[in-house]
N, C-alpha and C. Protein backbone atom coordinates (compact mmCIF):
# COMPACT_ATOMS: atom_id res chain seq x y z
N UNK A 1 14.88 19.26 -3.14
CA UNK A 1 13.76 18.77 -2.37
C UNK A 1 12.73 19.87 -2.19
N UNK A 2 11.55 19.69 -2.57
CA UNK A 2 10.43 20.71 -2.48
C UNK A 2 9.81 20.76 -0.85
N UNK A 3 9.36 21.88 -0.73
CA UNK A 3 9.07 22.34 0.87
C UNK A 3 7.65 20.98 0.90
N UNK A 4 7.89 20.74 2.37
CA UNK A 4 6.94 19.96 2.99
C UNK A 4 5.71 20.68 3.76
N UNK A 5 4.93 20.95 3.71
CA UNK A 5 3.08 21.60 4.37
C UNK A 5 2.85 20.51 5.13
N UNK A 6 2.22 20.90 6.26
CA UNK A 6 1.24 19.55 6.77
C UNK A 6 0.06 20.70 6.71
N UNK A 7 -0.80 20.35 6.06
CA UNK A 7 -2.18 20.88 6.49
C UNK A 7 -3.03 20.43 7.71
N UNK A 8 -2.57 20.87 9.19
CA UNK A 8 -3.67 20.02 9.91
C UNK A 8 -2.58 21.41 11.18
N UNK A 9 -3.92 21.36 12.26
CA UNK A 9 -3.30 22.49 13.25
C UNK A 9 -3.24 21.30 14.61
N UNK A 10 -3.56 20.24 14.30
CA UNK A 10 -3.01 18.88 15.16
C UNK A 10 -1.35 19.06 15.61
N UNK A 11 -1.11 19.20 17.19
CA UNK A 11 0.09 19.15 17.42
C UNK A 11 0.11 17.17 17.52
N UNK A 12 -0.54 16.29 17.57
CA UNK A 12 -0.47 15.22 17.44
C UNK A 12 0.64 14.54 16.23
N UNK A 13 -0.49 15.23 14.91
CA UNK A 13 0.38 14.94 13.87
C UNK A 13 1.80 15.48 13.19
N UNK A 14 1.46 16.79 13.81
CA UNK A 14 2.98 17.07 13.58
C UNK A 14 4.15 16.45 14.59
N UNK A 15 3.66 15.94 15.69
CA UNK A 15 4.82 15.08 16.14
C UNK A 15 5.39 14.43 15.94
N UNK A 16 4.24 13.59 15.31
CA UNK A 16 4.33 12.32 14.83
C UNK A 16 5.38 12.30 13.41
N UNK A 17 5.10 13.69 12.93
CA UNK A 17 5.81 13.67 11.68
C UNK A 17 7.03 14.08 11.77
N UNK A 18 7.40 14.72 12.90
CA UNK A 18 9.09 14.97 13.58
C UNK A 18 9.49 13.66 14.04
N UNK A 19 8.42 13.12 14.47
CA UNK A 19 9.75 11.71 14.74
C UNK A 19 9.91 10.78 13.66
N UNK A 20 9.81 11.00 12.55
CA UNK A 20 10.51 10.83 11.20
C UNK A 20 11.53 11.19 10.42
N UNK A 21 11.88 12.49 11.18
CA UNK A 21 12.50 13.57 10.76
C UNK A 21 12.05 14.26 9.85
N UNK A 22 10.90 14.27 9.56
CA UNK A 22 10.50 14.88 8.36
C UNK A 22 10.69 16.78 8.36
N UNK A 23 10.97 17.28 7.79
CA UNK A 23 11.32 18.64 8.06
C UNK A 23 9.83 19.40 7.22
N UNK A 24 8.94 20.45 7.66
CA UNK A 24 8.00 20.81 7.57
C UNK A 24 7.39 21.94 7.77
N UNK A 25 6.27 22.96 7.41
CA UNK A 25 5.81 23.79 8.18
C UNK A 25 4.70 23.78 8.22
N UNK A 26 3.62 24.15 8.83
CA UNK A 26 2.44 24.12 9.33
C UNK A 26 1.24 25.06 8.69
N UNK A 27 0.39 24.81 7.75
CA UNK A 27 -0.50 25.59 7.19
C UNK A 27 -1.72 24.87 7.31
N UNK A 28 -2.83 24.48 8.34
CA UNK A 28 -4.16 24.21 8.73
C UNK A 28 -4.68 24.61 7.26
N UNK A 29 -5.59 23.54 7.30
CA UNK A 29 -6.46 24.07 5.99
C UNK A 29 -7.92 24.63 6.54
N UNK A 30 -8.62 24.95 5.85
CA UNK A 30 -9.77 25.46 6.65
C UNK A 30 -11.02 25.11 5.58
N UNK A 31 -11.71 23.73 5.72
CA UNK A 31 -13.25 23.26 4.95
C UNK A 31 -14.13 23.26 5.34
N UNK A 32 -14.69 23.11 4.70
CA UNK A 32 -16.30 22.22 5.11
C UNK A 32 -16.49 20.38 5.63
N UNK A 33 -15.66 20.21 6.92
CA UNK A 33 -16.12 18.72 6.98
C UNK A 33 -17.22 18.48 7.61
N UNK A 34 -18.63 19.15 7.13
CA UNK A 34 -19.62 18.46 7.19
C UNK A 34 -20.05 16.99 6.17
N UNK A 35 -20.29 15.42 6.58
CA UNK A 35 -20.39 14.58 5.59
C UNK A 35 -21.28 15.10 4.62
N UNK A 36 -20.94 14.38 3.00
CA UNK A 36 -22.14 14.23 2.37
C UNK A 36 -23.66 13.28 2.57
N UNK A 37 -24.35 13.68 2.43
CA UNK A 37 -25.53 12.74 2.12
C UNK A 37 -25.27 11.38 1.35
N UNK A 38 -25.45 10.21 2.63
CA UNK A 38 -24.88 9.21 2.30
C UNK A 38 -23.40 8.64 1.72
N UNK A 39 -22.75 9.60 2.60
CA UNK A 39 -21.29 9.20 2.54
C UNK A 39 -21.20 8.12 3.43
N UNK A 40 -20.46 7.50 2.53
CA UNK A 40 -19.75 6.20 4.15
C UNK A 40 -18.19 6.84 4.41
N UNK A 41 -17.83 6.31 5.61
CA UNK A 41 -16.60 6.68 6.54
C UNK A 41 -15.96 6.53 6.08
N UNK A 42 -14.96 5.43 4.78
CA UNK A 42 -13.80 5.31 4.44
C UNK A 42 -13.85 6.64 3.66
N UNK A 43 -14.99 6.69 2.75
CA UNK A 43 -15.22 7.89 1.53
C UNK A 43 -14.49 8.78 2.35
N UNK A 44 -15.54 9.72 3.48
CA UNK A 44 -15.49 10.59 3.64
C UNK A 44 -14.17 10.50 4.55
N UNK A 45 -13.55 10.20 5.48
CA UNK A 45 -12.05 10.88 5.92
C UNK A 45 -11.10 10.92 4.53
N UNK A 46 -10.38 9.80 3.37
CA UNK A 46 -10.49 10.02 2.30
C UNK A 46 -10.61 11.95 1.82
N UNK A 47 -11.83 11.75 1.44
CA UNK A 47 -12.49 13.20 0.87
C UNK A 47 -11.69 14.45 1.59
N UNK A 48 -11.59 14.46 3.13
CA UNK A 48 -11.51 15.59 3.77
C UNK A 48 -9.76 15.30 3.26
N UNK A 49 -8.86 14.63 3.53
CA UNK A 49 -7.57 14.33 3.66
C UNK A 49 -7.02 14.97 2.25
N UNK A 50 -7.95 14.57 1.23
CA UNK A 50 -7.68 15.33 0.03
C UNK A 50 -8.11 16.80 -0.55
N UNK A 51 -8.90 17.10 0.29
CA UNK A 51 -9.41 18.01 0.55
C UNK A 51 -8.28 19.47 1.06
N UNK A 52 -8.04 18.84 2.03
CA UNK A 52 -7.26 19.90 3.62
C UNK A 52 -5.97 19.87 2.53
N UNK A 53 -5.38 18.99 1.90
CA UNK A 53 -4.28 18.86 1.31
C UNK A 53 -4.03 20.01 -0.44
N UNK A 54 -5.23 19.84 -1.04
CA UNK A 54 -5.76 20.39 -2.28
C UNK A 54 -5.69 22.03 -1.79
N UNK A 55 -6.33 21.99 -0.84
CA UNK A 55 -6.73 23.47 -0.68
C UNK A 55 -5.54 24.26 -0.19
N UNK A 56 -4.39 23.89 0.60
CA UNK A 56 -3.31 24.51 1.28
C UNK A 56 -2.42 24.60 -0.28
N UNK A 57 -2.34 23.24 -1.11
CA UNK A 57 -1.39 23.59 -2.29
C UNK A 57 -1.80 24.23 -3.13
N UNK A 58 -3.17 24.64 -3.63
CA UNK A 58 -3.46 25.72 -4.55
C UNK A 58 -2.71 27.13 -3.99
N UNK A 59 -2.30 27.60 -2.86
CA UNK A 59 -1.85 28.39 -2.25
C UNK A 59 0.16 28.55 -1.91
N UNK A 60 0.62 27.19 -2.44
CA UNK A 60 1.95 26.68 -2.30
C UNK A 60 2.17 26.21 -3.54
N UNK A 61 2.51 26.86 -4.67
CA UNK A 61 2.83 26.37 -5.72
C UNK A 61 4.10 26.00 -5.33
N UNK A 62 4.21 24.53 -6.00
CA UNK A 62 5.33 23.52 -6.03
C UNK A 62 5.79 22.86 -4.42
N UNK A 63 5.37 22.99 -3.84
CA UNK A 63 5.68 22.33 -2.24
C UNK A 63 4.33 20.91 -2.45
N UNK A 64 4.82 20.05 -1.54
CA UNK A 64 4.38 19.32 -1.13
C UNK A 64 3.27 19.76 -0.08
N UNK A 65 1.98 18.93 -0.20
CA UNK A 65 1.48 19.39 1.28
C UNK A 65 0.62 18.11 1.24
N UNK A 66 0.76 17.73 2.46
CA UNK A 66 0.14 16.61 3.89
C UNK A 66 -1.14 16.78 4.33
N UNK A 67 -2.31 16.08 3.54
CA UNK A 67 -3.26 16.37 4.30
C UNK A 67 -3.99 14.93 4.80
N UNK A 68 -4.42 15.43 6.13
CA UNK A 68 -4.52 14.04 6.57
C UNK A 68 -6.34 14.15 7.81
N UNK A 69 -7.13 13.31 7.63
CA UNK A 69 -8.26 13.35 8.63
C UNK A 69 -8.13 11.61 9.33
N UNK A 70 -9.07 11.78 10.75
CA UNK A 70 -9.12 10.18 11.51
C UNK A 70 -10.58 10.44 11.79
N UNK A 71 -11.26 8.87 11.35
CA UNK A 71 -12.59 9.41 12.27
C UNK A 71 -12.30 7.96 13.08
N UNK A 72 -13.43 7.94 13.85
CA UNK A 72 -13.83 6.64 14.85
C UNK A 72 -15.42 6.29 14.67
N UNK A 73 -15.02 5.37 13.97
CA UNK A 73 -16.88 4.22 13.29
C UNK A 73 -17.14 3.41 14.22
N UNK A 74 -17.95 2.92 14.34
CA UNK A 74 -18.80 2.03 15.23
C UNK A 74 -20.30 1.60 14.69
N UNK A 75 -20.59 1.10 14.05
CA UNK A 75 -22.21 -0.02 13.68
C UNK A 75 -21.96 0.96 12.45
N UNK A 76 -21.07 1.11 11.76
CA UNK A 76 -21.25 2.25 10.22
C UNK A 76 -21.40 3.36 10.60
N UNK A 77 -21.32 4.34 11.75
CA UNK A 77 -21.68 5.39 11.83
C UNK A 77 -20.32 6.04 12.50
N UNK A 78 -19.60 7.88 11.78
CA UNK A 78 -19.20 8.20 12.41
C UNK A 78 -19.10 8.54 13.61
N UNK A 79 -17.77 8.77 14.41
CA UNK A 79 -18.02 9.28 15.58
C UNK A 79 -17.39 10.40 15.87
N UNK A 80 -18.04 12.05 15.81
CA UNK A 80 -16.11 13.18 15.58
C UNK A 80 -16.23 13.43 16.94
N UNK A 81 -15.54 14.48 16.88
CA UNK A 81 -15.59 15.33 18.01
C UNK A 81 -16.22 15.60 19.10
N UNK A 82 -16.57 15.55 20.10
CA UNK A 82 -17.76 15.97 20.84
C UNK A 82 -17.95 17.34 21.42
N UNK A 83 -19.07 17.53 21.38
CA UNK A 83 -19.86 18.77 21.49
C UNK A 83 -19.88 19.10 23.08
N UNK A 84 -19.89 18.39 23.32
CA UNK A 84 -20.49 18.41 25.31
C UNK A 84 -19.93 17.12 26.12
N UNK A 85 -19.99 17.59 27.16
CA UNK A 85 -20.07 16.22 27.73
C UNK A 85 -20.51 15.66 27.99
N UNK A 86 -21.75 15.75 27.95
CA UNK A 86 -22.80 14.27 27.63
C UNK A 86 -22.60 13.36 26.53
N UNK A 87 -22.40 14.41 25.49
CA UNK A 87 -22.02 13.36 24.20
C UNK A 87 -20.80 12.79 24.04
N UNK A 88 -20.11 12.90 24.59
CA UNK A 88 -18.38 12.48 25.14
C UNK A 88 -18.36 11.18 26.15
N UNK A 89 -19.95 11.33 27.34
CA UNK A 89 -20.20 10.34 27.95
C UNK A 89 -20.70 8.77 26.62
N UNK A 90 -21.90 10.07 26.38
CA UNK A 90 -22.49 9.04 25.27
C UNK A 90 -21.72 7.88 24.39
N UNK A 91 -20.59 8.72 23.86
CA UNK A 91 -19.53 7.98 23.31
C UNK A 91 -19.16 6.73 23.47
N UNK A 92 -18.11 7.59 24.98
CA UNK A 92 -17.18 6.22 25.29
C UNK A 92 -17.98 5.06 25.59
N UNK A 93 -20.01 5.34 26.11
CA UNK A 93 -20.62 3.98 26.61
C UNK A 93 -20.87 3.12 25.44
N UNK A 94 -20.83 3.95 24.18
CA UNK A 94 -21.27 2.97 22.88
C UNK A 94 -19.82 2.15 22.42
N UNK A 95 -18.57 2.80 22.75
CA UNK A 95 -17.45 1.73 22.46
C UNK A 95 -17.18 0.93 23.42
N UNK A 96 -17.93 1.00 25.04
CA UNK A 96 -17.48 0.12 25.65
C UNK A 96 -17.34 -1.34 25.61
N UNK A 97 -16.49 -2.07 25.89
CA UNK A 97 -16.89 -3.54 25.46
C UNK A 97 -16.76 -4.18 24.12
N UNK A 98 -16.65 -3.13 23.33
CA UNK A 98 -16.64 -3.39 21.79
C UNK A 98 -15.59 -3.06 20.93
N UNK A 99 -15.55 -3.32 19.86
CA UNK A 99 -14.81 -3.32 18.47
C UNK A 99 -14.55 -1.81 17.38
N UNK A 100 -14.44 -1.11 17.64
CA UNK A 100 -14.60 -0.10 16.25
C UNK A 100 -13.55 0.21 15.62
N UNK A 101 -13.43 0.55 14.75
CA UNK A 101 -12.04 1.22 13.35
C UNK A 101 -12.53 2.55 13.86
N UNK A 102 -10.94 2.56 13.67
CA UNK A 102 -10.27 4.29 13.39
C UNK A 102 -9.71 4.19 11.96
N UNK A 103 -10.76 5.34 10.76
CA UNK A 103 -10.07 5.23 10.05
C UNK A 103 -9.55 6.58 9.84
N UNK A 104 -7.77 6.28 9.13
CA UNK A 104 -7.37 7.87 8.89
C UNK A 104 -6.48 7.75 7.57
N UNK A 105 -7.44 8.99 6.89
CA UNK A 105 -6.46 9.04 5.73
C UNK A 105 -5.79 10.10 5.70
N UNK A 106 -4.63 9.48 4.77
CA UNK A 106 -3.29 10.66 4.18
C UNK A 106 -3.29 11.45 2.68
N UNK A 107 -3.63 12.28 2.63
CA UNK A 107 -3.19 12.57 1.00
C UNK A 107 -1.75 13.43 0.83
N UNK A 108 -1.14 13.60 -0.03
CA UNK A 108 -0.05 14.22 -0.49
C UNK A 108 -0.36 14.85 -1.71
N UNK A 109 -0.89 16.28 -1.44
CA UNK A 109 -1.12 17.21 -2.89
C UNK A 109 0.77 18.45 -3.63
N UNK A 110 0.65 18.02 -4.51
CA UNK A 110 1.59 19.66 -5.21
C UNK A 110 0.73 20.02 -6.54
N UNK A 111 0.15 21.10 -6.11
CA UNK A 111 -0.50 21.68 -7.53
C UNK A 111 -1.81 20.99 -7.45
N UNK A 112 -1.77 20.24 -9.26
CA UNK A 112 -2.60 19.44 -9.29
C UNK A 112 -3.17 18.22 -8.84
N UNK A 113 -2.03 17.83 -8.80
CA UNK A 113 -1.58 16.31 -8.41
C UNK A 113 -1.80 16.08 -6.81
N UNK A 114 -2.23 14.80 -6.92
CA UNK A 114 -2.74 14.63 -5.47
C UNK A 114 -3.51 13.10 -5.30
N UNK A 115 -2.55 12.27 -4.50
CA UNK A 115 -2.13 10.78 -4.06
C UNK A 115 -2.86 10.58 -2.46
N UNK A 116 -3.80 9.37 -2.46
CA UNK A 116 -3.89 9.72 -0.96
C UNK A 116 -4.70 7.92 -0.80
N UNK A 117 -4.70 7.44 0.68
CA UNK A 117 -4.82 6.50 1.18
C UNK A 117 -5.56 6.47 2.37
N UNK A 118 -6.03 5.42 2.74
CA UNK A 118 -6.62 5.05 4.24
C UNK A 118 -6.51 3.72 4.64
N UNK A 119 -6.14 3.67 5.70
CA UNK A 119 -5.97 2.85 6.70
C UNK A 119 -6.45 2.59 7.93
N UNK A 120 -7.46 1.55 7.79
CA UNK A 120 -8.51 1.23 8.81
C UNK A 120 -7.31 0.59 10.34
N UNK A 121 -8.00 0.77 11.44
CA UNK A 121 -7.46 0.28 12.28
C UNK A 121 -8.73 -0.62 13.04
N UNK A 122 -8.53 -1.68 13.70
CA UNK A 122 -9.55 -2.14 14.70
C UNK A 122 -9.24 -1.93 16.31
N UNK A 123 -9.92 -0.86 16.94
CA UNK A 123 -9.47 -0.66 18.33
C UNK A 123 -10.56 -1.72 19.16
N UNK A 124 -10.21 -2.11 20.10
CA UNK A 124 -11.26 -3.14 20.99
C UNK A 124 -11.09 -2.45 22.83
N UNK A 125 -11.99 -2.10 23.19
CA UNK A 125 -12.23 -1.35 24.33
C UNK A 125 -12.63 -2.51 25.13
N UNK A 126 -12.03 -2.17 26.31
CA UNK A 126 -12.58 -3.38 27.46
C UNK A 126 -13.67 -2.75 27.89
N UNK A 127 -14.36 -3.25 28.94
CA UNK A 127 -15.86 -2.26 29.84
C UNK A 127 -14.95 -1.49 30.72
N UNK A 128 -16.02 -0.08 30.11
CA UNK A 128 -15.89 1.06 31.03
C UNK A 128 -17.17 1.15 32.15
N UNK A 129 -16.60 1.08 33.29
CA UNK A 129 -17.37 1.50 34.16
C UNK A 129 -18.09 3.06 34.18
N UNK A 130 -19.03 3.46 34.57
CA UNK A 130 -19.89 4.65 34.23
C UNK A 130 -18.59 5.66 34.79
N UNK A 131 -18.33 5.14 36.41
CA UNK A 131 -17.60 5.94 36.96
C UNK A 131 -15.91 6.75 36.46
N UNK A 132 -15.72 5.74 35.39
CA UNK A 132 -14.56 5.88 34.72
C UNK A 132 -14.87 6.80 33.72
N UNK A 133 -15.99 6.61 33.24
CA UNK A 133 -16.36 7.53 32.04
C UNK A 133 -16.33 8.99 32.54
N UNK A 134 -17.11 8.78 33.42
CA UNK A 134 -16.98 10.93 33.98
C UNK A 134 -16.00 11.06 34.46
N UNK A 135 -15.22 10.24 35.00
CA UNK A 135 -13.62 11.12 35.08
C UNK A 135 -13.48 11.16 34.38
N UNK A 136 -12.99 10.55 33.12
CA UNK A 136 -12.23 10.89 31.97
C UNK A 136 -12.67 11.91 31.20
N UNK A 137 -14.33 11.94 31.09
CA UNK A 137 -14.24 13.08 29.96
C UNK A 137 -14.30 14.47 31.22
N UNK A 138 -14.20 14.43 32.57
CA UNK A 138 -13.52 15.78 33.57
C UNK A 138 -12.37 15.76 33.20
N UNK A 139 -11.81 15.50 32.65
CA UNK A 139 -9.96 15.91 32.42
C UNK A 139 -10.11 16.55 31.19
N UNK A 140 -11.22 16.86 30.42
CA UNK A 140 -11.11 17.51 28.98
C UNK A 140 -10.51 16.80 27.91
N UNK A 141 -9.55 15.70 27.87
CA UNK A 141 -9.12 14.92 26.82
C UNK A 141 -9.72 14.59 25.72
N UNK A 142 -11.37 14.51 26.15
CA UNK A 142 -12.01 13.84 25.22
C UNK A 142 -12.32 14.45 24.24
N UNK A 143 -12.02 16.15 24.72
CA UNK A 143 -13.18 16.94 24.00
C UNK A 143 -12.76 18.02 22.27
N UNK A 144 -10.93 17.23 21.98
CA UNK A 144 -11.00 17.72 21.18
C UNK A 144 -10.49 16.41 19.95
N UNK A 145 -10.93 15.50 20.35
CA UNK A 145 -11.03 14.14 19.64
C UNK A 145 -12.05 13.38 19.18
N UNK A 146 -11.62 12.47 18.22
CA UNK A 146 -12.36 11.79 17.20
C UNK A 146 -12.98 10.72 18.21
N UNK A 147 -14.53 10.75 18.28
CA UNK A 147 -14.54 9.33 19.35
C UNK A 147 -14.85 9.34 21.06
N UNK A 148 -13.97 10.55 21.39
CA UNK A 148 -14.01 11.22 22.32
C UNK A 148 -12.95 10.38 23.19
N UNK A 149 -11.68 9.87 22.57
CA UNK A 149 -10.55 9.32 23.47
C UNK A 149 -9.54 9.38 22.58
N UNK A 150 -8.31 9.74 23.88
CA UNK A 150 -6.80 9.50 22.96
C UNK A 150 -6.14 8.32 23.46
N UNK A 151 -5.61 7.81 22.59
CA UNK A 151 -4.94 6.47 22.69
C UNK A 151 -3.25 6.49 23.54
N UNK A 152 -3.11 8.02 23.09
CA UNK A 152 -1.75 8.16 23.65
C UNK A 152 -1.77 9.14 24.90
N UNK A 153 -3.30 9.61 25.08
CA UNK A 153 -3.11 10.30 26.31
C UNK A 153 -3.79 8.78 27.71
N UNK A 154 -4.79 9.62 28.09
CA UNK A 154 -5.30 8.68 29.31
C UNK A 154 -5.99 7.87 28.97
N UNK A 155 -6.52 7.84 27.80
CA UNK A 155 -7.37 7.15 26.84
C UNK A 155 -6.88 5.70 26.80
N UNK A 156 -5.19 5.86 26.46
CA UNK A 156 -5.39 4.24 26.41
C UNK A 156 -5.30 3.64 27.43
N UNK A 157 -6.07 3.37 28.65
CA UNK A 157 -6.09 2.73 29.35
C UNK A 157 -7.14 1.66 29.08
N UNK A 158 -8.20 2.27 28.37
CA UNK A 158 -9.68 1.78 27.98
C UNK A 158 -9.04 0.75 27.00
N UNK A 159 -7.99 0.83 26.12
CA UNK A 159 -7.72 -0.14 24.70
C UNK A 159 -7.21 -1.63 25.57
N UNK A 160 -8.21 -2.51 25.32
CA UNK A 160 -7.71 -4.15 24.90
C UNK A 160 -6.95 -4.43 23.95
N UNK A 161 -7.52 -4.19 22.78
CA UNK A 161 -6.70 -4.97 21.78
C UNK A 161 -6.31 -3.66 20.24
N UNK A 162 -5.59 -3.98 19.44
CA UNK A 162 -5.47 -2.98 18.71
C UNK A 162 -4.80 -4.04 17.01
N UNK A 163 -5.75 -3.61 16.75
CA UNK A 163 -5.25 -4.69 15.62
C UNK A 163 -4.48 -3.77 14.12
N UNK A 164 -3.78 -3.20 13.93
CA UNK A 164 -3.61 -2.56 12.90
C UNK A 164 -2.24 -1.25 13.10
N UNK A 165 -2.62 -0.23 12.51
CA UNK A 165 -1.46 0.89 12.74
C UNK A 165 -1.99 1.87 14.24
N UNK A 166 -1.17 1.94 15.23
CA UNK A 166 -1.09 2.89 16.45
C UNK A 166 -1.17 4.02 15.99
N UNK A 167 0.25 4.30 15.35
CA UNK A 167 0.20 5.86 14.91
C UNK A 167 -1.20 6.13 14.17
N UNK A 168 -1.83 5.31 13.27
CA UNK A 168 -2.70 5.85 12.73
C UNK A 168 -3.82 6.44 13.89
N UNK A 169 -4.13 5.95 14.65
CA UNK A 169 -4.84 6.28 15.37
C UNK A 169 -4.92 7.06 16.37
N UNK A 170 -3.56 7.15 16.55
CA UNK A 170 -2.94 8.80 17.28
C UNK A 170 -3.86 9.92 16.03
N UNK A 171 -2.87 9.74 14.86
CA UNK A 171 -3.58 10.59 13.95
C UNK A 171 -2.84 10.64 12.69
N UNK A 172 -1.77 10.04 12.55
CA UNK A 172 -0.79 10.24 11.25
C UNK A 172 -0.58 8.58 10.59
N UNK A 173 -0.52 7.39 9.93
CA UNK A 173 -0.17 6.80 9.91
C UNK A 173 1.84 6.65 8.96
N UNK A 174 2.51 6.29 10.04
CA UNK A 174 4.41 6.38 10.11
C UNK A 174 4.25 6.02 8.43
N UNK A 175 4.51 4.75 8.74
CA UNK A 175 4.69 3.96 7.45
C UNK A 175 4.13 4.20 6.09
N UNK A 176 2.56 4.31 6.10
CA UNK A 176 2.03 5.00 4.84
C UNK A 176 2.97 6.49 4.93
N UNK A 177 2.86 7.42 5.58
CA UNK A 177 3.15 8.71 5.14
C UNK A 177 4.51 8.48 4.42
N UNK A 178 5.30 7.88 4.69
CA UNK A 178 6.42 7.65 4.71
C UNK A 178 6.85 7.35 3.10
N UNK A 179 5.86 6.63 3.07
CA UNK A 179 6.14 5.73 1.81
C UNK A 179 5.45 6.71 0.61
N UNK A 180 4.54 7.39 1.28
CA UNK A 180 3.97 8.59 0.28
C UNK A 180 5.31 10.06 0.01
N UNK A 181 5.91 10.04 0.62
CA UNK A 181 6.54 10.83 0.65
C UNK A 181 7.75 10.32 -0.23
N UNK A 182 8.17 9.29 0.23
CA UNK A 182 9.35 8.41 -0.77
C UNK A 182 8.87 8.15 -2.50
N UNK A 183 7.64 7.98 -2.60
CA UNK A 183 7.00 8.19 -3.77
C UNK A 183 7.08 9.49 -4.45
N UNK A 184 7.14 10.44 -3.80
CA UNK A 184 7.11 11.77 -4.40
C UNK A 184 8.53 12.11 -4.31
N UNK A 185 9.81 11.34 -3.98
CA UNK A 185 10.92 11.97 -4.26
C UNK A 185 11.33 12.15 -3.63
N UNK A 186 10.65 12.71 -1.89
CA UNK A 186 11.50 12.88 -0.85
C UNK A 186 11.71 12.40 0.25
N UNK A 187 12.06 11.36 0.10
CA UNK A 187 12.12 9.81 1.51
C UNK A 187 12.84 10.50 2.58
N UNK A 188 12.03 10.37 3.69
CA UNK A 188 12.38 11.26 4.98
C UNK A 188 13.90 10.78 5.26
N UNK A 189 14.37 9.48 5.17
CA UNK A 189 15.44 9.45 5.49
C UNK A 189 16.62 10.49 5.15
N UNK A 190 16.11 11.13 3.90
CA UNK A 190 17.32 11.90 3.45
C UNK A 190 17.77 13.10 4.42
N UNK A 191 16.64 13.23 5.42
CA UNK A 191 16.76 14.50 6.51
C UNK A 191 17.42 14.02 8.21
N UNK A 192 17.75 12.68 7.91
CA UNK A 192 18.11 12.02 9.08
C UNK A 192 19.72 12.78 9.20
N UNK A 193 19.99 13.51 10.20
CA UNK A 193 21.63 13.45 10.31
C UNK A 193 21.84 12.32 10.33
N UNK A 194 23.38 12.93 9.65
CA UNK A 194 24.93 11.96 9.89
C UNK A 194 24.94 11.36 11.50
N UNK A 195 25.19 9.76 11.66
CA UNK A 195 25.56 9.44 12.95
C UNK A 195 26.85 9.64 13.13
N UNK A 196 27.60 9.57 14.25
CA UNK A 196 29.07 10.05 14.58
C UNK A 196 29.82 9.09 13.96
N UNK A 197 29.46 7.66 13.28
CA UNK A 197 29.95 6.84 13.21
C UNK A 197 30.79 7.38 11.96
N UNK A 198 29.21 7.79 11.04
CA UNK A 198 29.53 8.18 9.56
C UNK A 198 30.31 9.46 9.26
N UNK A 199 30.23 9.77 10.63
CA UNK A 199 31.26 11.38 10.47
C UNK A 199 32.17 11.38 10.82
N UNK A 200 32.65 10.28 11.67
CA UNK A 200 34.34 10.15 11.59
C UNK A 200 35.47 9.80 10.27
């Protein structure tokens, strides 16, 4: 079994990827995710995922490596990180009430070679009251996320409806990675211990 990389300094996704059992080590990639000129959103998370992934395995000959980006769209337009907290306010008032995808892709690079996917999610936000909004982005949560909310921190309180993959929108999607990984030979199950059952 060839060594597993996650390229991403997300303690999110590497959680996510321990509760798979996936066995791993941690090498952040370091790009340019500024969009291109007239990129659309599926393109570009896509691009970066293969990207963060490409660049850690030119550096890991023969290992596997995990690269993975999430953004949060709304009327076609990304939404990353926020800068301030105004723009964190700004945010959450444009998803209030409304509909947007989280999309996040996975790639799986060794060497040359390099496999990768995305998976749109539809999140649906109930109304945020103004007053809800400045607490939340005072707790700092917002401010190192896609969108400017986490779904698994205080964030999801705001989610109505969720039509698609959770984990993806934490930041890893289970099932795709999973299945990318089983494709390349090394299906996480194989790292699951023995239950006591099977060891008697």
């Amino acid at each position: 079994m060839s060594c597993l990389i996650l390229a991403s300094a997300s303690p999110r996704r590497a959680e996510l990827l321990r509760q798979i059992g996936a066995d791993f080590q941690v090498a952040p990639a370091e790009i340019d995710e500024t969009p291109q000129p007239g990129e659309g959103a599926q393109h570009y998370v896509e691009r970066l995922a293969r990207e963060k992934a490409s660049c850690v395995a030119g550096d890991a000959p023969g290992a596997w490596v995990l690269g993975s980006d999430t953004s949060v769209v709304i009327d076609g337009e990304i939404l990353g990180k926020p800068e301030s907290d105004t723009q964190a306010c700004e945010m959450l008032r444009r998803l209030s009430g409304r509909t947007h995808q989280v999309m996040t892709a996975i790639a799986l690079a060794q060497e040359q070679k390099c496999r990768s996917l995305v998976v749109v999610t539809d999140v649906s936000f109930r109304e945020l009251s103004e007053a809800e909004i400045v607490a939340y982005v005072a707790t700092g949560e917002p401010m190192d996320k896609a969108g400017s909310y986490g779904i698994q921190g205080l964030g999801g309180i705001f989610v109505r409806e969720l039509k698609g993959s959770y984990s993806a929108v934490v930041g890893l999607p289970l099932q795709e990675t999973a299945e990318l990984l089983a494709d390349a030979g090394d299906p996480v199950w194989r790292h699951w211990p023995c239950s006591k059952e099977s060891q008697a």
